[in-house]
PDB file of N, CA and C in Angstrom:
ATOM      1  N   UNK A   1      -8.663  48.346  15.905  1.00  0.00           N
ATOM      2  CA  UNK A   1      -8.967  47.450  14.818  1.00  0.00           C
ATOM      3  C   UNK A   1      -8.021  46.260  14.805  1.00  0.00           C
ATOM      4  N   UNK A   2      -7.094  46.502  14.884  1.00  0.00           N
ATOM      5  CA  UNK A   2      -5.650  45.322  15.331  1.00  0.00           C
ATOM      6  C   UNK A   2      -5.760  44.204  16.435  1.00  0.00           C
ATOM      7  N   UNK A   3      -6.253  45.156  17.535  1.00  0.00           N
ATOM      8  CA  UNK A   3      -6.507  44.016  18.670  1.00  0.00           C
ATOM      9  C   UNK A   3      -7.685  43.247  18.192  1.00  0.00           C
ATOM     10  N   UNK A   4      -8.875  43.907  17.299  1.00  0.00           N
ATOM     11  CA  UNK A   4      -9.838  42.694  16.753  1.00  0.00           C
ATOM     12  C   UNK A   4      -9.581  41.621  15.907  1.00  0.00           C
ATOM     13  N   UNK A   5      -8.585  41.995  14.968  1.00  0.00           N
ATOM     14  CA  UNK A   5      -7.726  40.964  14.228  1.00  0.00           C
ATOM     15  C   UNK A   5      -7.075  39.734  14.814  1.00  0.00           C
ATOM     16  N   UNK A   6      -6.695  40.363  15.720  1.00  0.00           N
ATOM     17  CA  UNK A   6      -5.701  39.781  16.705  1.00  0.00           C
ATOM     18  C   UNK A   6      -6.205  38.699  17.105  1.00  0.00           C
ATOM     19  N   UNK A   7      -7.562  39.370  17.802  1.00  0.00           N
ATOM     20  CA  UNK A   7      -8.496  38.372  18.974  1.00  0.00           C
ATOM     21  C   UNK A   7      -9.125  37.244  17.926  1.00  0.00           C
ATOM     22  N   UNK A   8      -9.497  37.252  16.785  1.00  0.00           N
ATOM     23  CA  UNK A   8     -10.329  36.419  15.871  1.00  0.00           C
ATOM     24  C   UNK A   8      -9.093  35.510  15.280  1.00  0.00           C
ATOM     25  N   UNK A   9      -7.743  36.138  15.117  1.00  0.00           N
ATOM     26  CA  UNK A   9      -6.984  34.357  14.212  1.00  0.00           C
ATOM     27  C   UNK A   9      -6.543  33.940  15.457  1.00  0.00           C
ATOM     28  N   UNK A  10      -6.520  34.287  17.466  1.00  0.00           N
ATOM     29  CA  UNK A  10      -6.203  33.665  18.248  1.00  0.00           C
ATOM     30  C   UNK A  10      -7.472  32.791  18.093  1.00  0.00           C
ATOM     31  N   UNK A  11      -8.691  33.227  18.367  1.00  0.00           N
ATOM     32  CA  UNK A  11      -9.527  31.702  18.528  1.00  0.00           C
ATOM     33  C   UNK A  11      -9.664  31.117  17.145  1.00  0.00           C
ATOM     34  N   UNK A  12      -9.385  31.407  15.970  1.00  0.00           N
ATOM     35  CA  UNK A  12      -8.942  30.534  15.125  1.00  0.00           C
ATOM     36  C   UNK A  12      -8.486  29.554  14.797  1.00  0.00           C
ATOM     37  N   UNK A  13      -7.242  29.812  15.448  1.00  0.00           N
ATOM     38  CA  UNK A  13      -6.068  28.215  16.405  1.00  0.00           C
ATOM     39  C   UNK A  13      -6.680  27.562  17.022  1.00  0.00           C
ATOM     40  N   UNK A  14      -7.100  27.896  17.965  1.00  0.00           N
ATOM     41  CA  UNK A  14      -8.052  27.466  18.999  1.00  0.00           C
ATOM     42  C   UNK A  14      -8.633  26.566  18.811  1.00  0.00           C
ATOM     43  N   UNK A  15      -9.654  27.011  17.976  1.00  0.00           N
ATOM     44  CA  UNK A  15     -10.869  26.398  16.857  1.00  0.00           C
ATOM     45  C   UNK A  15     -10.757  24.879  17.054  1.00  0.00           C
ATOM     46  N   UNK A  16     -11.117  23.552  17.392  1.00  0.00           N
ATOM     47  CA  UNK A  16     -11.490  22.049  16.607  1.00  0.00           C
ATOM     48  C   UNK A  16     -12.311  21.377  16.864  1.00  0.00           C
ATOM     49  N   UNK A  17     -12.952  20.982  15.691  1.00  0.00           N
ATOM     50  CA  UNK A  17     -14.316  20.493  15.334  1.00  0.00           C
ATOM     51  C   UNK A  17     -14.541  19.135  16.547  1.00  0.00           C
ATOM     52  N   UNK A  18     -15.401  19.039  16.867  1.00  0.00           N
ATOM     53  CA  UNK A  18     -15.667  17.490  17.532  1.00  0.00           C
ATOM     54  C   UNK A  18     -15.318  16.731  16.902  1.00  0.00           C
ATOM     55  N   UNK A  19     -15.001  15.596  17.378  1.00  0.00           N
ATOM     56  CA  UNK A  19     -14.908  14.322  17.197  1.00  0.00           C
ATOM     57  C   UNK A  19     -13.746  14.680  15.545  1.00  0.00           C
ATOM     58  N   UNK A  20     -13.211  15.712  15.546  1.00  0.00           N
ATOM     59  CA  UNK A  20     -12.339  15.962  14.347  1.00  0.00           C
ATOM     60  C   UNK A  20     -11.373  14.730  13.811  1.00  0.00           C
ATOM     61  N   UNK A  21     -10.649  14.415  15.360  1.00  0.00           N
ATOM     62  CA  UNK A  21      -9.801  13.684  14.821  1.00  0.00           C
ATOM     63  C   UNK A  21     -10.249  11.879  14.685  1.00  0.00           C
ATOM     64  N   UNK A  22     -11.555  11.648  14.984  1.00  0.00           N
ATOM     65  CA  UNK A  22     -11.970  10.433  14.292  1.00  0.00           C
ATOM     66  C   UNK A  22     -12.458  10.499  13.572  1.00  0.00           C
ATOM     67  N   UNK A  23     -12.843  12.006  12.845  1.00  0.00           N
ATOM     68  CA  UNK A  23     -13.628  11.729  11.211  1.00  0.00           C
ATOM     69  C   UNK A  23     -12.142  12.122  10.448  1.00  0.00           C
ATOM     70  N   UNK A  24     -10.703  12.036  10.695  1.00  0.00           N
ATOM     71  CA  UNK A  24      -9.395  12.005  10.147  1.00  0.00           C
ATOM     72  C   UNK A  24      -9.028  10.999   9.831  1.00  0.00           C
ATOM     73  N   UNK A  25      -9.585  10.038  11.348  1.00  0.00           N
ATOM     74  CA  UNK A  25      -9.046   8.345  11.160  1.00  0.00           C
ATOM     75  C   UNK A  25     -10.010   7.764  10.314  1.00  0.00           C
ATOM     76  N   UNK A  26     -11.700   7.989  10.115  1.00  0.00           N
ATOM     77  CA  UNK A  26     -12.296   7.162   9.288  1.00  0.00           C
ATOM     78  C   UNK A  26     -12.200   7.485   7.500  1.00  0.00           C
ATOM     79  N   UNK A  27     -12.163   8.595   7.311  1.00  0.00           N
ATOM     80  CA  UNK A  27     -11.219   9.597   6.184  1.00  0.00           C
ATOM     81  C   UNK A  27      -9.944   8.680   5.536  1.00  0.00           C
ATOM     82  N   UNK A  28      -8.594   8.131   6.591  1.00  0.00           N
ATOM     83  CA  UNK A  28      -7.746   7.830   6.333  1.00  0.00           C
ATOM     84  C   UNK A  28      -8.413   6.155   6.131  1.00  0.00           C
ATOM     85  N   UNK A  29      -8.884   5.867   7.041  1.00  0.00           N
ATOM     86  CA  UNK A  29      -9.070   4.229   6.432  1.00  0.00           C
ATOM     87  C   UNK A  29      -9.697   4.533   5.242  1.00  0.00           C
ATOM     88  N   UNK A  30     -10.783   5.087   5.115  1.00  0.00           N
ATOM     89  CA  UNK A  30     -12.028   4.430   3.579  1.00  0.00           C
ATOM     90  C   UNK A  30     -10.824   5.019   2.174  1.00  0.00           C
ATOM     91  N   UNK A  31      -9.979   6.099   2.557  1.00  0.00           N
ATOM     92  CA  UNK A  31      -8.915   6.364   1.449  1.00  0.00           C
ATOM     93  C   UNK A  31      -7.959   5.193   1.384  1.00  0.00           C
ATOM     94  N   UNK A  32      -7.388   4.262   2.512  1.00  0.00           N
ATOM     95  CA  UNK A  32      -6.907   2.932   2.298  1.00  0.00           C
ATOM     96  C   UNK A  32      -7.394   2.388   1.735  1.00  0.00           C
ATOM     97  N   UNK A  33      -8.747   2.004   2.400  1.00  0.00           N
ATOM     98  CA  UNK A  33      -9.445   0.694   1.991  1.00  0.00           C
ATOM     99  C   UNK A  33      -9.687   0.793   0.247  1.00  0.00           C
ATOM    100  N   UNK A  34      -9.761   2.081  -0.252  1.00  0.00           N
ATOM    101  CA  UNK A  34      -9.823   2.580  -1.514  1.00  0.00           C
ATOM    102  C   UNK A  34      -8.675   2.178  -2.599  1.00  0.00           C
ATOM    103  N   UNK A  35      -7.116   2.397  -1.863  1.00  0.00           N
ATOM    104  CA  UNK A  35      -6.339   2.084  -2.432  1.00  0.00           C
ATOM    105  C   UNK A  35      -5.664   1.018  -2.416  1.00  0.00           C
ATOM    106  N   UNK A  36      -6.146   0.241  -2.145  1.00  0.00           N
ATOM    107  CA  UNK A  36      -5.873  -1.671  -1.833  1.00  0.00           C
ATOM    108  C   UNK A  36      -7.017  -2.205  -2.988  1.00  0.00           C
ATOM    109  N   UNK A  37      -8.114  -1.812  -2.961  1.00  0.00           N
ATOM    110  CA  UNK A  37      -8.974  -2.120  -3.863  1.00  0.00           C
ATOM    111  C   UNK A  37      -8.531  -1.814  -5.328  1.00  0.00           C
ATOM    112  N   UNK A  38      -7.985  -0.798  -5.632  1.00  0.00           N
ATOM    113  CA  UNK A  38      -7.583  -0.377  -6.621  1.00  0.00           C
ATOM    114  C   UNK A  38      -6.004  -0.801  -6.863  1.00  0.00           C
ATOM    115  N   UNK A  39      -5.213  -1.242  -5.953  1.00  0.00           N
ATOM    116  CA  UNK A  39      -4.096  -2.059  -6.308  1.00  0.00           C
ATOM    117  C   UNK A  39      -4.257  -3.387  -6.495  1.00  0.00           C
ATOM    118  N   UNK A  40      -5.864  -3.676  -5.889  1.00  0.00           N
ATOM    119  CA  UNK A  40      -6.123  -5.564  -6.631  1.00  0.00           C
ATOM    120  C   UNK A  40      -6.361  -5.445  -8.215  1.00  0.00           C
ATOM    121  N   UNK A  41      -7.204  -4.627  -8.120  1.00  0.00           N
ATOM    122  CA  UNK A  41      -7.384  -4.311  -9.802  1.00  0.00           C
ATOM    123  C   UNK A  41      -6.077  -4.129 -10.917  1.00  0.00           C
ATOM    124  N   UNK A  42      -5.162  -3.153 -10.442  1.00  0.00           N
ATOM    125  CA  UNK A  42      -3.782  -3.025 -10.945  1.00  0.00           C
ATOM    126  C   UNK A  42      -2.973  -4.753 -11.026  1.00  0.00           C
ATOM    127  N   UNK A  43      -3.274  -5.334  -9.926  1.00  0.00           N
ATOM    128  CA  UNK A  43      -2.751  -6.540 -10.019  1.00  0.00           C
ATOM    129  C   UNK A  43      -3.157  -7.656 -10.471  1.00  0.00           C
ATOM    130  N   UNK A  44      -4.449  -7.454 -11.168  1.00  0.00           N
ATOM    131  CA  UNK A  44      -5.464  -8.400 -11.874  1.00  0.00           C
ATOM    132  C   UNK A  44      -4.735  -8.477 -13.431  1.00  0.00           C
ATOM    133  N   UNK A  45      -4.454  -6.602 -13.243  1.00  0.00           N
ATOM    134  CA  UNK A  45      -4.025  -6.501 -14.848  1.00  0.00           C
ATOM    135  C   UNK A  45      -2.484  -6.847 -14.658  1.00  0.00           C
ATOM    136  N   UNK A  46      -1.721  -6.704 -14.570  1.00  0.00           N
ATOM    137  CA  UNK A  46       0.087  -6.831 -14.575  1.00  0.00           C
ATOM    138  C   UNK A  46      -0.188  -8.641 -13.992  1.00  0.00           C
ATOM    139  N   UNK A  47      -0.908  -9.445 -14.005  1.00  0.00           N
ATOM    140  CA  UNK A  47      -0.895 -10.876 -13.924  1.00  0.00           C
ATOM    141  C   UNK A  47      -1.492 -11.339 -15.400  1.00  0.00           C
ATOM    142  N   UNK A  48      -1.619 -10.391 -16.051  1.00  0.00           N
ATOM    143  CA  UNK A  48      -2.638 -11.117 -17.190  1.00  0.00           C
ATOM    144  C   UNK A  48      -0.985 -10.509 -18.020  1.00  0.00           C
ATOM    145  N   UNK A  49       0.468 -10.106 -18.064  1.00  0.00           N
ATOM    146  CA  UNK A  49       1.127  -9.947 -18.785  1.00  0.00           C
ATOM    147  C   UNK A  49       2.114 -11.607 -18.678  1.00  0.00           C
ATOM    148  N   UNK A  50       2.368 -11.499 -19.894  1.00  0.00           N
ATOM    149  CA  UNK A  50       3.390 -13.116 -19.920  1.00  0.00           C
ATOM    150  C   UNK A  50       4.410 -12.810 -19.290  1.00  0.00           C
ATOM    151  N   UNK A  51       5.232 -13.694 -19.152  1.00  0.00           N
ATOM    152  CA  UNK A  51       6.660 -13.725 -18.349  1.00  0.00           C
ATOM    153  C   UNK A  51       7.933 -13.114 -18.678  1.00  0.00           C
ATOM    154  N   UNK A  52       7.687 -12.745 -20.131  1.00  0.00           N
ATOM    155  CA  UNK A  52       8.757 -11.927 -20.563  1.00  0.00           C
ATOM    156  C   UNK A  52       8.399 -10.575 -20.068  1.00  0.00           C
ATOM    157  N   UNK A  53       7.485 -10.082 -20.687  1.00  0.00           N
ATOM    158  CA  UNK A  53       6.754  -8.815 -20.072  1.00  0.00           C
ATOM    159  C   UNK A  53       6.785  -8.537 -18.161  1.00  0.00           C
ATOM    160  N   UNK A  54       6.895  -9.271 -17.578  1.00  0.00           N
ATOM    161  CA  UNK A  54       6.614  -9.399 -16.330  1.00  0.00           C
ATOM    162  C   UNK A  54       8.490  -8.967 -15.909  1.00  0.00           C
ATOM    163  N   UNK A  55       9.113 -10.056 -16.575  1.00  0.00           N
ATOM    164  CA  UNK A  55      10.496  -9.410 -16.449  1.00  0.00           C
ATOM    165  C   UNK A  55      11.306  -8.730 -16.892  1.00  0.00           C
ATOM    166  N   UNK A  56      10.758  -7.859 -18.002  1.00  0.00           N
ATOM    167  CA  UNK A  56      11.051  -6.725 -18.659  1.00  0.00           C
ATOM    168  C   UNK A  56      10.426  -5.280 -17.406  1.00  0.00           C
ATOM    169  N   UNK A  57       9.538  -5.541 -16.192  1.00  0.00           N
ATOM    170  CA  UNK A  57       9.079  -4.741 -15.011  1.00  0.00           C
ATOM    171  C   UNK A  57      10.107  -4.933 -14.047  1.00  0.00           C
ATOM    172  N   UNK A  58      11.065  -6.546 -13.837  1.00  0.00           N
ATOM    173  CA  UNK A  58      11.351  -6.348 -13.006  1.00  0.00           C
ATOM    174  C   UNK A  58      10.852  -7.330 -12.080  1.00  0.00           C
ATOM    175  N   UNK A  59       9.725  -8.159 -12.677  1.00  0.00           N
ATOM    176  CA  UNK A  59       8.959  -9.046 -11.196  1.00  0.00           C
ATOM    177  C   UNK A  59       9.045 -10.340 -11.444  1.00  0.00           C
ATOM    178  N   UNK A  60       8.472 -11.549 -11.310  1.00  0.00           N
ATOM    179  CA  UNK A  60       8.260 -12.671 -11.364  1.00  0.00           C
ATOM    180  C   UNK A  60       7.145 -13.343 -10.845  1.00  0.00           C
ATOM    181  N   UNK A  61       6.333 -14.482 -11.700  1.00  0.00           N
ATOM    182  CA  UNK A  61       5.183 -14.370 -11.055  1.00  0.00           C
ATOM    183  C   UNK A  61       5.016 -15.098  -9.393  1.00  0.00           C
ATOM    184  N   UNK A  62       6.136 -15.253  -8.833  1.00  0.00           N
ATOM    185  CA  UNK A  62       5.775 -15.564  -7.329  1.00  0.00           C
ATOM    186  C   UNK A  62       6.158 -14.152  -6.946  1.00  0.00           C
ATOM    187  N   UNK A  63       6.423 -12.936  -7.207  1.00  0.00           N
ATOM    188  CA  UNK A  63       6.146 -11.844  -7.182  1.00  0.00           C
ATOM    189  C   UNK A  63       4.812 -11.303  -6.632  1.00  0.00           C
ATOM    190  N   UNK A  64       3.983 -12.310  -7.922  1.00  0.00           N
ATOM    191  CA  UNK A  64       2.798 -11.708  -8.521  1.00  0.00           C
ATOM    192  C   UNK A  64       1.736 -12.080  -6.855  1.00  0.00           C
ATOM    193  N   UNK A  65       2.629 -13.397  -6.480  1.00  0.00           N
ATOM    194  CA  UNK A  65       1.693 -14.382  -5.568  1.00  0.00           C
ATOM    195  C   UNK A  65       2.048 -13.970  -4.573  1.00  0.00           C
ATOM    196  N   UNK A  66       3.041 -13.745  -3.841  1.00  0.00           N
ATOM    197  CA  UNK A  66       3.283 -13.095  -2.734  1.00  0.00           C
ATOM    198  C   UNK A  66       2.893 -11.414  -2.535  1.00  0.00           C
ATOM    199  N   UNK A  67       2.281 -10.627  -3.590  1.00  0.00           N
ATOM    200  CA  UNK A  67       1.419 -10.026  -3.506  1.00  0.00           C
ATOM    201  C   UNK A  67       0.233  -9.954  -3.007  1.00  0.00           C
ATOM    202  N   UNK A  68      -0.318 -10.839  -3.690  1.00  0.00           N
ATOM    203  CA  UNK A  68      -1.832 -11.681  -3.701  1.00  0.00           C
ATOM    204  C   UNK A  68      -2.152 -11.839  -2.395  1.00  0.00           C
ATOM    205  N   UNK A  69      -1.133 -12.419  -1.802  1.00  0.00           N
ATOM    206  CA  UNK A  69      -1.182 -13.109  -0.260  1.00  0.00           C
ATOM    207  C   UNK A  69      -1.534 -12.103   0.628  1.00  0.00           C
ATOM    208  N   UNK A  70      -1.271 -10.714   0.427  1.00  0.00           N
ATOM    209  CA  UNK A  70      -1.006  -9.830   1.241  1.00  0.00           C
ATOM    210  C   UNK A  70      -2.695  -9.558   1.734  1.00  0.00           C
ATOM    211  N   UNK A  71      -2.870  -9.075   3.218  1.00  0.00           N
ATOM    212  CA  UNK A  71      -4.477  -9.156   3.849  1.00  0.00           C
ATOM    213  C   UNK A  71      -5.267  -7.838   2.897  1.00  0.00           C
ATOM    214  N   UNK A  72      -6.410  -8.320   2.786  1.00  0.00           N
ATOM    215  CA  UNK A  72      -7.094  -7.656   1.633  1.00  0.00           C
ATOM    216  C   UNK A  72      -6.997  -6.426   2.109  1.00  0.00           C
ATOM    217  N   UNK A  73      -6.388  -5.439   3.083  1.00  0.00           N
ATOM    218  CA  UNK A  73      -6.448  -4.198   3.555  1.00  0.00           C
ATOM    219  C   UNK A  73      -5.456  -3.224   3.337  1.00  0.00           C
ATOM    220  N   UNK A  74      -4.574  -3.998   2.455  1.00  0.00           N
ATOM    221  CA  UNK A  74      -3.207  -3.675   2.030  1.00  0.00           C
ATOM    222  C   UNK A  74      -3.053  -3.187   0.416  1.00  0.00           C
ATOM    223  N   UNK A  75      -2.503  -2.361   0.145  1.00  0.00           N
ATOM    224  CA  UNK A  75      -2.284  -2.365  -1.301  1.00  0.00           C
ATOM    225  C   UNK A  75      -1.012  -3.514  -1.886  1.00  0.00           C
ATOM    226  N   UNK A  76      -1.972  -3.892  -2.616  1.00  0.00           N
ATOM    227  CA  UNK A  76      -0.192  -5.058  -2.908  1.00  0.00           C
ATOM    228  C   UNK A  76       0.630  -4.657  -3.813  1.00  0.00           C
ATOM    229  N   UNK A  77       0.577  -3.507  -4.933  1.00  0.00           N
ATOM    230  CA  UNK A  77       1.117  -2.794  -5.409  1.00  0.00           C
ATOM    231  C   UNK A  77       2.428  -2.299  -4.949  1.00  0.00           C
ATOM    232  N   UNK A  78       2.571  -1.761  -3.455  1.00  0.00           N
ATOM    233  CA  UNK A  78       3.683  -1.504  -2.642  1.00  0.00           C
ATOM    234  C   UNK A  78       4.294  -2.663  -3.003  1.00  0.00           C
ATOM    235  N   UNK A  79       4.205  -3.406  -2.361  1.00  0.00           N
ATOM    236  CA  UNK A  79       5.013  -4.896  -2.178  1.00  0.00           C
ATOM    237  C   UNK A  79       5.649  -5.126  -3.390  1.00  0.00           C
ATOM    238  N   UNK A  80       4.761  -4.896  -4.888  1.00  0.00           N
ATOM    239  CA  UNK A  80       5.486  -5.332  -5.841  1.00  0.00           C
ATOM    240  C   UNK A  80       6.842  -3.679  -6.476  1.00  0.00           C
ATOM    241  N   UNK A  81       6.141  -2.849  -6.372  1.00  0.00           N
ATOM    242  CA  UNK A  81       6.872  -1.619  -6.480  1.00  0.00           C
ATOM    243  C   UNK A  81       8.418  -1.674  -5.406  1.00  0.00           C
ATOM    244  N   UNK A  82       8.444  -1.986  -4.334  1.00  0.00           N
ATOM    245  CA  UNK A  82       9.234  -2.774  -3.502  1.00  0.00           C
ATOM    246  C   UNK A  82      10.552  -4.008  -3.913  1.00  0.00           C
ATOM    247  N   UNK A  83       9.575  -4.606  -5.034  1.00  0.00           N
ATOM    248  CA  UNK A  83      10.209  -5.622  -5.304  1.00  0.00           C
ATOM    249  C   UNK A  83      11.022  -5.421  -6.671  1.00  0.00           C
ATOM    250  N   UNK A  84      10.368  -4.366  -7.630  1.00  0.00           N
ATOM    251  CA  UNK A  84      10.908  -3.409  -8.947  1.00  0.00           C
ATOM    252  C   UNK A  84      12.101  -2.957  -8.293  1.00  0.00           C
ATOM    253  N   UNK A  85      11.597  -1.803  -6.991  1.00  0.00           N
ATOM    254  CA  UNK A  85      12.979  -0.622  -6.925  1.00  0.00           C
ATOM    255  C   UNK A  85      14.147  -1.894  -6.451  1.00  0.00           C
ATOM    256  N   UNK A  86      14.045  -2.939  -5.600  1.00  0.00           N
ATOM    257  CA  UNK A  86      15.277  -4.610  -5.813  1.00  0.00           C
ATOM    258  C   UNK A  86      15.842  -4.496  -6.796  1.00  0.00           C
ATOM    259  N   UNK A  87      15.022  -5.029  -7.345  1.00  0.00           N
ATOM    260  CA  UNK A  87      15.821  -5.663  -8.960  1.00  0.00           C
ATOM    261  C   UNK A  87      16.515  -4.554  -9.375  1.00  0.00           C
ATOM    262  N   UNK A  88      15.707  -2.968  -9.489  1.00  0.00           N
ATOM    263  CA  UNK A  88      16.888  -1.722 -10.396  1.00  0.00           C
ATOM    264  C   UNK A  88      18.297  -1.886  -9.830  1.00  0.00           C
ATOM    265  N   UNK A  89      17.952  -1.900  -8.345  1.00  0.00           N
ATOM    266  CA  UNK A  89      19.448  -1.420  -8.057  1.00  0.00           C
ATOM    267  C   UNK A  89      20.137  -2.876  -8.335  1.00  0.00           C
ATOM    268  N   UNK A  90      19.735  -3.938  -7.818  1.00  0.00           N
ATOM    269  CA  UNK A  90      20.850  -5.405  -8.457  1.00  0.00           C
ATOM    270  C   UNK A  90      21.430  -5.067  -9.639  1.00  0.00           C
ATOM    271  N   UNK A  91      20.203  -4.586 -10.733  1.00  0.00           N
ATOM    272  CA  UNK A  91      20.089  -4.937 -11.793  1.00  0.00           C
ATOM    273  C   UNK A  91      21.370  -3.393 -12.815  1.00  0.00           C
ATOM    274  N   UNK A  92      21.058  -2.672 -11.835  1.00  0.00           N
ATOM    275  CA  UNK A  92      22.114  -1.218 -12.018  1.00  0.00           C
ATOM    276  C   UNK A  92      23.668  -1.697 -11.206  1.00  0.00           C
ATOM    277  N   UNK A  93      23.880  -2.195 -10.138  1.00  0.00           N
ATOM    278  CA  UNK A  93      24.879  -2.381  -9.874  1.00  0.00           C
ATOM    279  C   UNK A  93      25.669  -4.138 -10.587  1.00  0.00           C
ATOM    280  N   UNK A  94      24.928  -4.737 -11.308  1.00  0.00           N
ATOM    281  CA  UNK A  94      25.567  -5.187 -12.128  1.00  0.00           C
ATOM    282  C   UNK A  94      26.611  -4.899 -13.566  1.00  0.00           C
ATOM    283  N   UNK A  95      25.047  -3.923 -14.101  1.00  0.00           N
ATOM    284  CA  UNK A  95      24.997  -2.969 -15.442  1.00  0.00           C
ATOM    285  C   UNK A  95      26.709  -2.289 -15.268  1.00  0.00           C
ATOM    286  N   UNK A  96      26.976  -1.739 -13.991  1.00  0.00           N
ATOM    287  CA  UNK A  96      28.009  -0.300 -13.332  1.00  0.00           C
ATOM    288  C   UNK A  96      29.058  -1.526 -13.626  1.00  0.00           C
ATOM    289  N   UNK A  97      29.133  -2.568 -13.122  1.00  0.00           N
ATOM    290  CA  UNK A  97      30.329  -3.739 -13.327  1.00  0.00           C
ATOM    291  C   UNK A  97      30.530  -3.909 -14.242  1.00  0.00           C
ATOM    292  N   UNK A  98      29.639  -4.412 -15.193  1.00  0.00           N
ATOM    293  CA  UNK A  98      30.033  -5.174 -16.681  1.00  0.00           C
ATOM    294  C   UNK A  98      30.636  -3.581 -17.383  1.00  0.00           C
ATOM    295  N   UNK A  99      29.813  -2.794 -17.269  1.00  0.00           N
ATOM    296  CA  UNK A  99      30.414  -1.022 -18.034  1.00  0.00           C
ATOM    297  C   UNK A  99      31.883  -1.071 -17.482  1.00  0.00           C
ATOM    298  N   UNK A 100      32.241  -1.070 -16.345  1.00  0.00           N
ATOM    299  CA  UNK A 100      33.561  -0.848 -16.008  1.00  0.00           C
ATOM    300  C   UNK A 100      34.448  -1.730 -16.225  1.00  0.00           C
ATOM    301  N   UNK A 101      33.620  -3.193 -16.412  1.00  0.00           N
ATOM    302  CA  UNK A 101      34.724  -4.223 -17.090  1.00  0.00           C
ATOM    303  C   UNK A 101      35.016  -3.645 -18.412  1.00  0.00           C
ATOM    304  N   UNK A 102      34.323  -3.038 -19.202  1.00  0.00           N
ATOM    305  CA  UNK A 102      34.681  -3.114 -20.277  1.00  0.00           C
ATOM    306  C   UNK A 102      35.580  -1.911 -20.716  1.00  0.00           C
ATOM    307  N   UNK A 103      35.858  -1.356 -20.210  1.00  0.00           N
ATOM    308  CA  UNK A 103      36.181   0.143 -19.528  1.00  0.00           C
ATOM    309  C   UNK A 103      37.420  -0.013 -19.459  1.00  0.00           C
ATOM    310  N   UNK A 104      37.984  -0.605 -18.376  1.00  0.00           N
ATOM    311  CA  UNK A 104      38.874  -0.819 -18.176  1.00  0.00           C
ATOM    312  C   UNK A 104      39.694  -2.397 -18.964  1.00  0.00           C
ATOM    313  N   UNK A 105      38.706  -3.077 -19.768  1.00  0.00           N
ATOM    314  CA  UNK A 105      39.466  -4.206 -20.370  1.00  0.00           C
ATOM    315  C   UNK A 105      39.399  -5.649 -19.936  1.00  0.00           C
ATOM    316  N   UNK A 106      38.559  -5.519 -18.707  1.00  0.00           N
ATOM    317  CA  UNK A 106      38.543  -6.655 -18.261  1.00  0.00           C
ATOM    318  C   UNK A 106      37.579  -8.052 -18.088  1.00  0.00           C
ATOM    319  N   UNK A 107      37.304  -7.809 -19.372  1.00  0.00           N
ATOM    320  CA  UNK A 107      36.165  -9.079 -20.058  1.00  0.00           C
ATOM    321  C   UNK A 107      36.562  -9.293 -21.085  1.00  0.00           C
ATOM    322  N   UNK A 108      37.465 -10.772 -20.881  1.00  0.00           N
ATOM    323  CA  UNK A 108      38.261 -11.528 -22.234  1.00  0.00           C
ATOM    324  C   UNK A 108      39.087 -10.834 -22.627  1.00  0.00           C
ATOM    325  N   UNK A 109      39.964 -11.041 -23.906  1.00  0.00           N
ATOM    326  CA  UNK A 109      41.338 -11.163 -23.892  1.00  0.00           C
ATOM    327  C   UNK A 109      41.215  -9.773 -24.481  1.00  0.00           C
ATOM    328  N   UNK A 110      42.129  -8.575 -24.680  1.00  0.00           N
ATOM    329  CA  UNK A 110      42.077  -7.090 -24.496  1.00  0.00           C
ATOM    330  C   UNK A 110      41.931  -7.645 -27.030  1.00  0.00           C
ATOM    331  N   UNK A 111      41.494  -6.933 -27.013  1.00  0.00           N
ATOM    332  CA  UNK A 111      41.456  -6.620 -28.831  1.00  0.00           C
ATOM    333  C   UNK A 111      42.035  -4.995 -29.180  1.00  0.00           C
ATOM    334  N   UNK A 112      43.073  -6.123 -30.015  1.00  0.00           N
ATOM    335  CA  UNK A 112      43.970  -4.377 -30.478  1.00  0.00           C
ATOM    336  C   UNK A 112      43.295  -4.149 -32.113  1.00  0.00           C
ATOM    337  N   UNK A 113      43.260  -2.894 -32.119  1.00  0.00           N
ATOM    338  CA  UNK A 113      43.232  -2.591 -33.308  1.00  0.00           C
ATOM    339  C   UNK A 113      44.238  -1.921 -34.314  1.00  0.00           C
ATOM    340  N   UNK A 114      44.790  -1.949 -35.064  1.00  0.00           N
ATOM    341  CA  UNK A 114      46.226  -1.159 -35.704  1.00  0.00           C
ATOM    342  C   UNK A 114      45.674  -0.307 -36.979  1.00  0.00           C
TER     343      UNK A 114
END
């Protein structure tokens, strides 16, 4: 009974469908082509926010445009998500400075209290 087990998950492995791995590649494009379409849409909406709003994300609207630019096969979403995780860390390794200036005393003249 073992060696029948045996013999059925070896050709198991074995096992692949025709033409498998180009219905993987046409699979993987139409799921691209899916999510580029749906990051124009995302980017239709985050262009319709004003400029405060836009830099309260993190972006700017030549952000918005050098997105835009990107070949319609692309999600431009990356690019701007790309351009967010930038700014955190600038925007955190500034934050870490001014905290430690103040930390240690060194923004304007030290204030005693008695």
């Amino acid at each position: 009974m073992s060696s029948l087990a045996d013999c059925r998950s070896a050709e198991s492995e074995q096992f692949h469908l025709p033409f498998g791995g180009a219905f993987r590649w046409v699979a993987r494009s139409v799921n691209g082509i899916r999510r580029a379409v749906e990051g124009r849409r995302m980017l239709r909406e985050i262009a319709l926010a004003d400029d405060r709003m836009l830099k309260d994300m993190g972006l700017t609207r030549s952000d918005l445009r050098s997105a835009a630019a990107e070949p319609l096969y692309r999600d431009p979403t990356e690019l701007l998500a790309g351009r967010v995780d930038e700014f955190r860390v600038r925007h955190r390794s500034h934050a870490a400075v001014r905290m430690e200036d103040r930390v240690f005393g060194r923004c304007g003249p030290a204030v005693r209290y008695y």
